[in-house]
N, C-alpha and C. Protein backbone atom coordinates (compact mmCIF):
# COMPACT_ATOMS: atom_id res chain seq x y z
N UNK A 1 21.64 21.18 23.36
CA UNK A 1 21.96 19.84 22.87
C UNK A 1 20.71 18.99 22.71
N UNK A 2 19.77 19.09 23.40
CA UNK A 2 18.84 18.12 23.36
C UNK A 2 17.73 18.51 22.48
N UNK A 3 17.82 19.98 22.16
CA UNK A 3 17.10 20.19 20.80
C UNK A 3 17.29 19.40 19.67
N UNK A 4 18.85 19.62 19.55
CA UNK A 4 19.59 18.87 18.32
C UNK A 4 18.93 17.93 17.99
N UNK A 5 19.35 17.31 19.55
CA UNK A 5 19.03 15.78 19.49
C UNK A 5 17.64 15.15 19.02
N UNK A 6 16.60 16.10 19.35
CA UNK A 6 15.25 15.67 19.18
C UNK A 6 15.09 16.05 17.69
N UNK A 7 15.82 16.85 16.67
CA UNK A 7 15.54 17.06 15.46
C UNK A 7 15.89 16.35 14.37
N UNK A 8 17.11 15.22 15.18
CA UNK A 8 17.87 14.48 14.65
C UNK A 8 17.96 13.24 14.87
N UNK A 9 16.68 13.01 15.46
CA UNK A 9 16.45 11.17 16.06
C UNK A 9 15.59 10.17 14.76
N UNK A 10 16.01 9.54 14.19
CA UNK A 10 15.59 8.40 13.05
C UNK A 10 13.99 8.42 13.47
N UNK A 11 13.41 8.23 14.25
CA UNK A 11 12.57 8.45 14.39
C UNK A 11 11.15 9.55 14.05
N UNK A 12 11.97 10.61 14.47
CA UNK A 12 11.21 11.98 14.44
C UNK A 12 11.43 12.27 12.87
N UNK A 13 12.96 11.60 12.00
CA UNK A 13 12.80 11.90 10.68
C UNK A 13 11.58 11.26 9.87
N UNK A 14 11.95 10.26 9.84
CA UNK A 14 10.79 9.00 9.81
C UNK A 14 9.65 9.78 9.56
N UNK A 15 8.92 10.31 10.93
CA UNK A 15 7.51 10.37 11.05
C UNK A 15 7.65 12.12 10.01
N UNK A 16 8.56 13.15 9.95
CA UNK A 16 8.11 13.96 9.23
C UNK A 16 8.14 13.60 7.86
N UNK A 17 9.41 12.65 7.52
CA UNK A 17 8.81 12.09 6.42
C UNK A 17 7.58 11.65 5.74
N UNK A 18 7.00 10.69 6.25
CA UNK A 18 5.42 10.42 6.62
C UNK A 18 4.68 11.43 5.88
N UNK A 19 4.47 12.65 6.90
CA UNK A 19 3.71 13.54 6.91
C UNK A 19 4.01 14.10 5.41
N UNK A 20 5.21 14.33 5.44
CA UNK A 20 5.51 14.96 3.86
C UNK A 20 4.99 14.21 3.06
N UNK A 21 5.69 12.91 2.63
CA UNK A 21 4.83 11.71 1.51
C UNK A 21 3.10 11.68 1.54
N UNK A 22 2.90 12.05 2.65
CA UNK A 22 0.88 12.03 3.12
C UNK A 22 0.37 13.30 2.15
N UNK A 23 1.11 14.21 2.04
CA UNK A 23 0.99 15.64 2.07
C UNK A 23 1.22 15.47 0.19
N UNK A 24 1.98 14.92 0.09
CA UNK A 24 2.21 15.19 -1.86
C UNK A 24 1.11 13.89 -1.98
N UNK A 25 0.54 12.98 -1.56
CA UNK A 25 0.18 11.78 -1.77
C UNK A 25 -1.32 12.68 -2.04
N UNK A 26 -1.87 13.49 -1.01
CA UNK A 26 -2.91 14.63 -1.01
C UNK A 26 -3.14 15.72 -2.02
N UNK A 27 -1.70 15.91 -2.40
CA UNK A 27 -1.81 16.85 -3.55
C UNK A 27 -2.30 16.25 -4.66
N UNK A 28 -1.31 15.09 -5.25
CA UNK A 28 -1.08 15.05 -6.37
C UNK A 28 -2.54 13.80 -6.39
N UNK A 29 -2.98 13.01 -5.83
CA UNK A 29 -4.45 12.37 -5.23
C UNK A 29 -5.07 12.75 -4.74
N UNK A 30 -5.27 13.71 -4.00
CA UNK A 30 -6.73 14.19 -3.53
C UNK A 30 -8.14 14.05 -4.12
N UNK A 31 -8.13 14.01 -5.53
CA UNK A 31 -9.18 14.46 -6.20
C UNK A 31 -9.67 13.47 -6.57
N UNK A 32 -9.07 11.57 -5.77
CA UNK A 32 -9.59 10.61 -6.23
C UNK A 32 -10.32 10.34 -5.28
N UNK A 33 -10.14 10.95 -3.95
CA UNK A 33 -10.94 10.41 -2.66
C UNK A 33 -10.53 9.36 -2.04
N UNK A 34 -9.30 8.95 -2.12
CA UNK A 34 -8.92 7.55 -1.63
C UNK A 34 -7.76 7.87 -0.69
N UNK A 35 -7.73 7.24 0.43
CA UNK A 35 -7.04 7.51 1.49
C UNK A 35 -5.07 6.37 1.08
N UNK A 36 -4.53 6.92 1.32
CA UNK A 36 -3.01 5.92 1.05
C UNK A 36 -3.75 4.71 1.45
N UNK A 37 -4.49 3.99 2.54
CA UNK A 37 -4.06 2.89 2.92
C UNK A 37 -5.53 2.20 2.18
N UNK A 38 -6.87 3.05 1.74
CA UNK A 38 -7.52 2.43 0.98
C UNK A 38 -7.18 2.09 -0.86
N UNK A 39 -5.80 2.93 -1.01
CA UNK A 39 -5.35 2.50 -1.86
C UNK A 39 -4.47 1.56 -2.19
N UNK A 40 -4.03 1.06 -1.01
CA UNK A 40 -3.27 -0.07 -0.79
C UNK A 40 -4.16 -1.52 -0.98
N UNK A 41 -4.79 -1.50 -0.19
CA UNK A 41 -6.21 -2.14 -0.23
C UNK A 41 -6.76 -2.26 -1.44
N UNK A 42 -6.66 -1.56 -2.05
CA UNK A 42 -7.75 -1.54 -3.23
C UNK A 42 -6.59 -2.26 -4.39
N UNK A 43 -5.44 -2.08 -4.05
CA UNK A 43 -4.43 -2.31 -5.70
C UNK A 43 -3.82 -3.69 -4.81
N UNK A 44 -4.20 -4.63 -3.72
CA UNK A 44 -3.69 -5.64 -3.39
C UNK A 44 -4.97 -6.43 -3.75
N UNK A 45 -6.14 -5.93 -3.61
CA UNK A 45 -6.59 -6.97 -3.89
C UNK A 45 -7.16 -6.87 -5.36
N UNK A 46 -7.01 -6.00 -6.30
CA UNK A 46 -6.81 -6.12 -8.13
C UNK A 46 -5.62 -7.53 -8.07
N UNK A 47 -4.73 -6.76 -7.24
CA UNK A 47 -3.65 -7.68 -7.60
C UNK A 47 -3.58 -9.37 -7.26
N UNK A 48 -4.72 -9.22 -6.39
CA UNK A 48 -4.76 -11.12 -5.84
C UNK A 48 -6.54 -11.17 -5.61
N UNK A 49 -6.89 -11.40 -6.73
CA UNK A 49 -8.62 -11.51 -6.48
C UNK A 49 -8.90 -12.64 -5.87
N UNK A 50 -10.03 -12.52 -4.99
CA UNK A 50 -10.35 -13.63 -3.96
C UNK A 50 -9.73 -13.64 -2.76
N UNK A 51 -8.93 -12.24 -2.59
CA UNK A 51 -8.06 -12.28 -1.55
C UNK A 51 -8.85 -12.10 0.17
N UNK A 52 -8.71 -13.12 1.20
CA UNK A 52 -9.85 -12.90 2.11
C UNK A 52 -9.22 -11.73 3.18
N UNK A 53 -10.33 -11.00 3.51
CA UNK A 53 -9.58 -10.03 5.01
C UNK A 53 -8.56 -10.01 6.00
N UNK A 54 -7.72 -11.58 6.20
CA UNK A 54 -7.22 -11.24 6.81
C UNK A 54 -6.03 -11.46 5.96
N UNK A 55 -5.94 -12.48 5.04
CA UNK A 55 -4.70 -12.16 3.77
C UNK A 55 -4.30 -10.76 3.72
N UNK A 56 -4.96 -9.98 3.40
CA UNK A 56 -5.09 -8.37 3.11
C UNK A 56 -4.16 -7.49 3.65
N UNK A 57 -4.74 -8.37 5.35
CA UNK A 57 -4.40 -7.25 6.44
C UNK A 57 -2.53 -7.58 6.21
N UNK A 58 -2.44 -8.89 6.55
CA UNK A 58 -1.01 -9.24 6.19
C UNK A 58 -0.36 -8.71 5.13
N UNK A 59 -0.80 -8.67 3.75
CA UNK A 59 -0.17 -8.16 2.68
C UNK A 59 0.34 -6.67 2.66
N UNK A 60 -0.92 -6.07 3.67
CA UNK A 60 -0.39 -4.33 3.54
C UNK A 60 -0.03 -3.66 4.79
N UNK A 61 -0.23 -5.06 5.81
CA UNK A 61 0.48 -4.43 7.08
C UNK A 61 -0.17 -3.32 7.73
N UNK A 62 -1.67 -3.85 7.63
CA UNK A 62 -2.65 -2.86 8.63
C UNK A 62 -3.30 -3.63 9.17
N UNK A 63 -3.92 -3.40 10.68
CA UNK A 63 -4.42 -4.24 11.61
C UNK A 63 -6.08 -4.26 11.22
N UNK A 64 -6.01 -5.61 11.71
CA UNK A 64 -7.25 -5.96 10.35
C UNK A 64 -8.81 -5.50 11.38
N UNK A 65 -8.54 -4.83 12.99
CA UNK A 65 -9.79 -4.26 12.96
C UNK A 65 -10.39 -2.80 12.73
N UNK A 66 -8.90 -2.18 11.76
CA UNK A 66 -9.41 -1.09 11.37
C UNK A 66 -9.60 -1.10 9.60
N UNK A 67 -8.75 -2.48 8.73
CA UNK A 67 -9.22 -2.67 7.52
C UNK A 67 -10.58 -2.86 7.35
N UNK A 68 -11.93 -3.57 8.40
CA UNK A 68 -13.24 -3.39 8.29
C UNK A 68 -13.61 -2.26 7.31
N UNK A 69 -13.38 -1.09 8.50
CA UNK A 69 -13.52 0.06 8.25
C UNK A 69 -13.45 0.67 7.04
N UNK A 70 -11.75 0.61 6.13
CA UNK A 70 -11.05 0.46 5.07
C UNK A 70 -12.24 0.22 3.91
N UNK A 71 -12.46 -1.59 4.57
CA UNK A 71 -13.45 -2.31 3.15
C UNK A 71 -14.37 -1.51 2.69
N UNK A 72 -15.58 -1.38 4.31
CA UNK A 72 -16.56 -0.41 4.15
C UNK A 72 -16.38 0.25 3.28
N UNK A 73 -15.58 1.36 3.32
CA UNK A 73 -15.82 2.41 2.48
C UNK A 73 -15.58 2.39 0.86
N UNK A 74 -14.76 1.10 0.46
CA UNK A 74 -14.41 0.53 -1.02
C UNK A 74 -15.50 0.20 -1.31
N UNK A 75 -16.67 -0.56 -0.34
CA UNK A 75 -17.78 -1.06 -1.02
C UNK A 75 -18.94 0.03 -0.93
N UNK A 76 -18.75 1.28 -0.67
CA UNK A 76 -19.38 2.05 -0.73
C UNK A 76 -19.17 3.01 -1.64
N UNK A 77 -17.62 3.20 -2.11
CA UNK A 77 -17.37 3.80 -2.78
C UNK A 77 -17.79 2.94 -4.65
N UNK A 78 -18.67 1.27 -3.92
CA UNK A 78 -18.51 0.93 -5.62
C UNK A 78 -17.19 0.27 -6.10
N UNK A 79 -16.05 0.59 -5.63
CA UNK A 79 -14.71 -0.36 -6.06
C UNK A 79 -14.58 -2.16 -5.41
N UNK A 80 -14.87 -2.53 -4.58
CA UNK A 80 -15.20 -3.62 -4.40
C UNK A 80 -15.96 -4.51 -4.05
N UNK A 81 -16.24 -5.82 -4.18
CA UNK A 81 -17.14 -6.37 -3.57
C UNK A 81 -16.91 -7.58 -2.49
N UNK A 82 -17.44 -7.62 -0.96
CA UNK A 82 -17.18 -8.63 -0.83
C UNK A 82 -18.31 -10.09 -0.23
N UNK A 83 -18.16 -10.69 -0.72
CA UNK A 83 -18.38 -12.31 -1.05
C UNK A 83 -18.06 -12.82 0.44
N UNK A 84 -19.10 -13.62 0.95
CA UNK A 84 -19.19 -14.28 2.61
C UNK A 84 -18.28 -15.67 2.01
N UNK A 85 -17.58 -16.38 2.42
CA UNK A 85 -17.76 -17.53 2.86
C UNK A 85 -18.51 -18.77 2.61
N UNK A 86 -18.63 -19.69 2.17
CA UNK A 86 -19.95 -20.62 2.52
C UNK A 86 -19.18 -21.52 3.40
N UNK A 87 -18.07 -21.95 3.92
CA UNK A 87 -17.49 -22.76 4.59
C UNK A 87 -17.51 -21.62 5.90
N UNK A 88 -16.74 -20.82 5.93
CA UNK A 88 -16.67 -19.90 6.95
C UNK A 88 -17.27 -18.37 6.85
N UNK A 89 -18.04 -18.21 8.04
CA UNK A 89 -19.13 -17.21 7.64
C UNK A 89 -18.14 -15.93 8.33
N UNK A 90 -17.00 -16.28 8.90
CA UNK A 90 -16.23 -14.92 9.44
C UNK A 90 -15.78 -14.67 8.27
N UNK A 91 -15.55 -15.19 7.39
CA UNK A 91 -14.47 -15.09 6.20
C UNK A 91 -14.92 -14.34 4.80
N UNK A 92 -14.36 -13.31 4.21
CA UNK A 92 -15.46 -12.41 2.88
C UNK A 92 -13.97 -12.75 2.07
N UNK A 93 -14.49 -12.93 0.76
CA UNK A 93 -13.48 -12.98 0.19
C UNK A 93 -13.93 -11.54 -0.45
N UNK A 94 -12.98 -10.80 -1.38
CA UNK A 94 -12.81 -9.22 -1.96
C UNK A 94 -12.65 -9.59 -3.71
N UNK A 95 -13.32 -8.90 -4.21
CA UNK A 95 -12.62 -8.74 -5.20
C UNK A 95 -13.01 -6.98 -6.23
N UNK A 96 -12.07 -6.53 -7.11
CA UNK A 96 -12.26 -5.13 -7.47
C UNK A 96 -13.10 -5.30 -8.49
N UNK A 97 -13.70 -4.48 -8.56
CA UNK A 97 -14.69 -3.87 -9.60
C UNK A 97 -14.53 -3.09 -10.50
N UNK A 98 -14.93 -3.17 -11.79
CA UNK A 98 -14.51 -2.32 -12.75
C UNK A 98 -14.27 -1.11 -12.48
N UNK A 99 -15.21 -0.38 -11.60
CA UNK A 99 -15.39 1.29 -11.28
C UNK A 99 -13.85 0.83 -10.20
N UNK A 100 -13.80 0.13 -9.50
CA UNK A 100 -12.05 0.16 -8.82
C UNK A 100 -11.17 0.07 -9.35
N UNK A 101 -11.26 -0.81 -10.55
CA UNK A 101 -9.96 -1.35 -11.66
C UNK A 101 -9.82 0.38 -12.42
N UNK A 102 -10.66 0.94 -12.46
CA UNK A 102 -10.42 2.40 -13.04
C UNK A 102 -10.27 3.35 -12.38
N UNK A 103 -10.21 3.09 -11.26
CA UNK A 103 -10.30 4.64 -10.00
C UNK A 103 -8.24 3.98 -10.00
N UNK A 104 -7.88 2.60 -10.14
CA UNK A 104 -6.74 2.25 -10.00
C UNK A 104 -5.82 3.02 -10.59
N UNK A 105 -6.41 2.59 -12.24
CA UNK A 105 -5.67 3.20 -13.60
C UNK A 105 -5.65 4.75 -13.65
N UNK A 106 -6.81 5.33 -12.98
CA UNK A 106 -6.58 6.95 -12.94
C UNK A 106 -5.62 7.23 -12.17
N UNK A 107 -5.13 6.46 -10.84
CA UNK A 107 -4.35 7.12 -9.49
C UNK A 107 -2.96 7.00 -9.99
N UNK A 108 -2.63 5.88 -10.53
CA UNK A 108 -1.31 5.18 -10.49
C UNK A 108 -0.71 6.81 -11.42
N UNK A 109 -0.49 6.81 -12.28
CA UNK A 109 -0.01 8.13 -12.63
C UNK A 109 0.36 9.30 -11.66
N UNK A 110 -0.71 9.35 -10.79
CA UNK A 110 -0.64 10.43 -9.75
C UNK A 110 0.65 10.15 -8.85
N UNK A 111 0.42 9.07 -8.48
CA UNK A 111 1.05 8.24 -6.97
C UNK A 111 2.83 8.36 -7.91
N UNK A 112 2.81 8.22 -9.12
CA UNK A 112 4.10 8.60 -9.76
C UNK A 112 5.11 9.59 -9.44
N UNK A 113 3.69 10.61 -10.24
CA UNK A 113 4.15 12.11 -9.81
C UNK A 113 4.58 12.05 -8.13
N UNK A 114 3.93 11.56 -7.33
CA UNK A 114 4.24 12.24 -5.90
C UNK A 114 5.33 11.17 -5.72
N UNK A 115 5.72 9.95 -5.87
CA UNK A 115 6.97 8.91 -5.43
C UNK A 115 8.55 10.55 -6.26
N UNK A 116 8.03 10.79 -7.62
CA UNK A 116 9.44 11.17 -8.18
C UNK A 116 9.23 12.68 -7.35
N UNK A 117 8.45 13.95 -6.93
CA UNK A 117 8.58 15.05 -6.05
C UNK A 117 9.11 14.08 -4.90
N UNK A 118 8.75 13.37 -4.25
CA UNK A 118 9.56 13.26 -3.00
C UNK A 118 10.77 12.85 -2.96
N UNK A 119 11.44 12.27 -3.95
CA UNK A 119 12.59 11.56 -4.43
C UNK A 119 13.70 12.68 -4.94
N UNK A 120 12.97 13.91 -5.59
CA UNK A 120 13.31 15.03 -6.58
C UNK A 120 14.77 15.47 -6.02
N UNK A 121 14.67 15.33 -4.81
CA UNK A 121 16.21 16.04 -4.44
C UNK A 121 17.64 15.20 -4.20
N UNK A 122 17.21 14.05 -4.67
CA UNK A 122 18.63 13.50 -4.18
C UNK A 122 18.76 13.05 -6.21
N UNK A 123 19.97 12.50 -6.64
CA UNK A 123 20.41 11.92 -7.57
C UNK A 123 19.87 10.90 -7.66
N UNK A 124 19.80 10.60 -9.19
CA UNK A 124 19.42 8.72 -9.55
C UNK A 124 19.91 7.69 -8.33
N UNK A 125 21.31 7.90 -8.98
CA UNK A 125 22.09 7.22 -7.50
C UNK A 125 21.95 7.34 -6.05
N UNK A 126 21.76 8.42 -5.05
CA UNK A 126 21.26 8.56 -4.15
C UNK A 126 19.72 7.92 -4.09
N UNK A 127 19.04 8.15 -5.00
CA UNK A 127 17.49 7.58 -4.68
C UNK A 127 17.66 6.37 -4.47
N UNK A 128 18.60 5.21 -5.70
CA UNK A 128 18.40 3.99 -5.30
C UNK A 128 19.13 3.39 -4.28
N UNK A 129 20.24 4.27 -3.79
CA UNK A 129 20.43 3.84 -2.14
C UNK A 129 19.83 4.47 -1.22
N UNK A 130 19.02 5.39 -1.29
CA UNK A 130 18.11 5.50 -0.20
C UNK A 130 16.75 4.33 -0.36
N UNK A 131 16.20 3.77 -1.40
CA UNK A 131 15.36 3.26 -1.48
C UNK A 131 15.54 2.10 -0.80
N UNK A 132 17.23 1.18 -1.12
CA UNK A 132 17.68 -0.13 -0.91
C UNK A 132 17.83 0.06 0.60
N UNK A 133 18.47 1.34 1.17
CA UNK A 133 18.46 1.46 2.67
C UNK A 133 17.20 1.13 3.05
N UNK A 134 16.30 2.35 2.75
CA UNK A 134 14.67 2.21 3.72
C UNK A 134 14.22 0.91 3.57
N UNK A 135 14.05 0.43 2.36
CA UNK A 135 13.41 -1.15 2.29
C UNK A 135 14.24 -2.32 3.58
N UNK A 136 15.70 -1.87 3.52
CA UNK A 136 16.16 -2.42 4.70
C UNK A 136 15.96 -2.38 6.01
N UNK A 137 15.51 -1.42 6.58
CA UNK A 137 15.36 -0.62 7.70
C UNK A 137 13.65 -1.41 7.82
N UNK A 138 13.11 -1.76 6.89
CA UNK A 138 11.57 -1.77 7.49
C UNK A 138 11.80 -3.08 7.38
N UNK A 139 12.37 -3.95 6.55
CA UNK A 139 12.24 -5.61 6.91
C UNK A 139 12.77 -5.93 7.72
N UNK A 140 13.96 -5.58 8.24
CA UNK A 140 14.44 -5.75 9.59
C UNK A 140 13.42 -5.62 10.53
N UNK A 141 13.34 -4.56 10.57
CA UNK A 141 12.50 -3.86 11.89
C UNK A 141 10.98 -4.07 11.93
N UNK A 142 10.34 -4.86 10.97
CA UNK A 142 8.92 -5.40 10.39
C UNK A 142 8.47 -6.25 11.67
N UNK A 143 9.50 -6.96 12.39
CA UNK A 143 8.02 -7.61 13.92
C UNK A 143 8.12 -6.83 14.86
N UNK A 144 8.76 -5.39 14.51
CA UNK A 144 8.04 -4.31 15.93
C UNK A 144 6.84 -3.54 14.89
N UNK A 145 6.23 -3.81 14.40
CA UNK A 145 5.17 -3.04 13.76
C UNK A 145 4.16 -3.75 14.55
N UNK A 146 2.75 -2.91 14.87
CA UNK A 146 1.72 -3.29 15.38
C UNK A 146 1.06 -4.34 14.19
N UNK A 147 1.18 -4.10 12.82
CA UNK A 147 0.37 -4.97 12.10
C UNK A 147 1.68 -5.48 11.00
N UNK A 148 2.51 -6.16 11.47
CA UNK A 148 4.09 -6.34 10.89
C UNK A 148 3.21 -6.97 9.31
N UNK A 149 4.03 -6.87 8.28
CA UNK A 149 4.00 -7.12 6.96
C UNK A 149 4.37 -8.72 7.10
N UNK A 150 3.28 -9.80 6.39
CA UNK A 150 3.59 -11.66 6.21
C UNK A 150 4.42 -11.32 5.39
N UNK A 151 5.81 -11.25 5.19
CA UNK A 151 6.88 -11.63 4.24
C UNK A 151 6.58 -12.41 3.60
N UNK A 152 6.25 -13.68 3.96
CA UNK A 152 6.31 -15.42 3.23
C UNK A 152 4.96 -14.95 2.39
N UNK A 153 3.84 -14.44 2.55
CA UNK A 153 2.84 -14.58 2.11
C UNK A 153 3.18 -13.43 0.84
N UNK A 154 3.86 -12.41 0.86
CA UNK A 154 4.49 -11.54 -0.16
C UNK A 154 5.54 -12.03 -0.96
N UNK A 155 6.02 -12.46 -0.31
CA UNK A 155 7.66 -13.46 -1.20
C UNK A 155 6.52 -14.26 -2.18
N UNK A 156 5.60 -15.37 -1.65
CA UNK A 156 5.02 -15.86 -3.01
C UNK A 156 3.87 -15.22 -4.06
N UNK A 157 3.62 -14.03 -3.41
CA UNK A 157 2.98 -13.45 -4.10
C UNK A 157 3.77 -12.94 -5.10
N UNK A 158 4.63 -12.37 -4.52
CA UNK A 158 5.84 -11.38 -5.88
C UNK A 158 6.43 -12.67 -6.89
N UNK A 159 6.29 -13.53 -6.16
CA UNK A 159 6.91 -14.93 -7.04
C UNK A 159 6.04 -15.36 -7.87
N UNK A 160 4.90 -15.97 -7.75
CA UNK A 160 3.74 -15.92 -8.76
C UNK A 160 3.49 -14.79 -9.80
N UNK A 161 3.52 -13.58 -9.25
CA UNK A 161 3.38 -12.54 -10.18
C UNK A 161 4.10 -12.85 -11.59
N UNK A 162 5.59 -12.80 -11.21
CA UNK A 162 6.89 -12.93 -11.82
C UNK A 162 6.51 -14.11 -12.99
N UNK A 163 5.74 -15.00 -12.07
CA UNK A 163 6.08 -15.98 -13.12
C UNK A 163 4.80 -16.02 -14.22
N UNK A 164 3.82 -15.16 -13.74
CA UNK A 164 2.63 -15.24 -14.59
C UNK A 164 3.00 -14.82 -15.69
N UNK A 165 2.19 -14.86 -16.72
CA UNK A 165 1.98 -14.14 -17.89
C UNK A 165 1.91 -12.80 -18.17
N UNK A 166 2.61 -11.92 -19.14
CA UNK A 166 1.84 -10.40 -18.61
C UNK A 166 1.06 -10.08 -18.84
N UNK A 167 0.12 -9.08 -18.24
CA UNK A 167 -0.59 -8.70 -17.94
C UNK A 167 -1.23 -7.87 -19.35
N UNK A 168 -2.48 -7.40 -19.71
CA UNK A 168 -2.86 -6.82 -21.01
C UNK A 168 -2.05 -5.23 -20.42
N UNK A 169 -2.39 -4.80 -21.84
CA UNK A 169 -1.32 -3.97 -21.99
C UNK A 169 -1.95 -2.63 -21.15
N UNK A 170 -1.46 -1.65 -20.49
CA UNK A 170 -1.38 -0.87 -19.64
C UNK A 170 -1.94 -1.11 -18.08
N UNK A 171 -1.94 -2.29 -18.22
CA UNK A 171 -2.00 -2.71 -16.46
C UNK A 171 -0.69 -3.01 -15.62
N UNK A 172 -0.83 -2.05 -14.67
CA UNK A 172 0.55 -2.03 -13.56
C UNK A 172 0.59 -3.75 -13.23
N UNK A 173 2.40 -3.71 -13.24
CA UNK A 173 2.57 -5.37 -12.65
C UNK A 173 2.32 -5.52 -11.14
């Protein structure tokens, strides 16, 4: 019984999930060099230029003393730059760089392919209630996360988006 039990705990699905999505995220991206969460990083702040470090950390729900780390390697890799402060010298504002705005436009295709393989086995219909479930399951459960996701600071972001202008033509909204 307690095998069962351990194969069948929300939890333990969860995390092999994870591993699986990490695993096609590797396949079908590998060859860009960008880690899931420096790609998060990298397409939040295309998406909100001037965005400062700890905005960031809030927007993608990673604890902002391992996004350092994260930046580092964007500004090493050439995709971003960041800009000190003149009011506050803790404070860098980010913004992407052409060579990032294109490492973007190469991935997004990829990150496609691996969202529809991991999706591949259930129906249209099943996907979009599993999608509407999980999205439920994590906003609920979003202030037991070590680096919980700013809702309010995403609610007006997705709201501004919405209301902007669109975007030139083949740039993700």
């Amino acid at each position: 019984m307690a095998i069962e039990r351990f194969y069948s705990r929300p939890g333990h699905l969860i995390r092999r999930l994870n591993q699986i999505s990490m695993g096609l995220f590797q396949e079908e991206a590998g060859s860009m060099d960008l880690t899931s969460v420096q790609y998060a990083a990298l397409n939040i702040i295309r998406e909100v230029p001037g965005v400062d470090q700890a905005r960031l950390s809030s927007l993608i729900a990673f604890d902002r003393t391992t996004m350092v780390k994260v930046l580092d390697r964007l500004v090493d890799k050439g995709y971003i730059t960041r800009t000190r402060s003149s009011e506050d010298r803790r404070t860098n504002f980010l913004n992407v760089t052409a060579e990032g705005a294109a490492a973007l436009d190469r991935i997004y295709p990829m990150l496609d392919r691996s969202d529809r393989r991991i999706l591949a086995p259930l129906s249209r219909e099943e996907q979009r209630v599993f999608m509407a479930l999980l999205s439920r399951l994590v906003r609920v459960n979003n202030a037991y996360s070590r680096a919980p996701l700013d809702e309010a600071v995403r609610d007006d972001l997705m709201a501004r988006r919405r209301a902007a202008p669109r975007r030139r033509a083949g740039a993700r909204p």
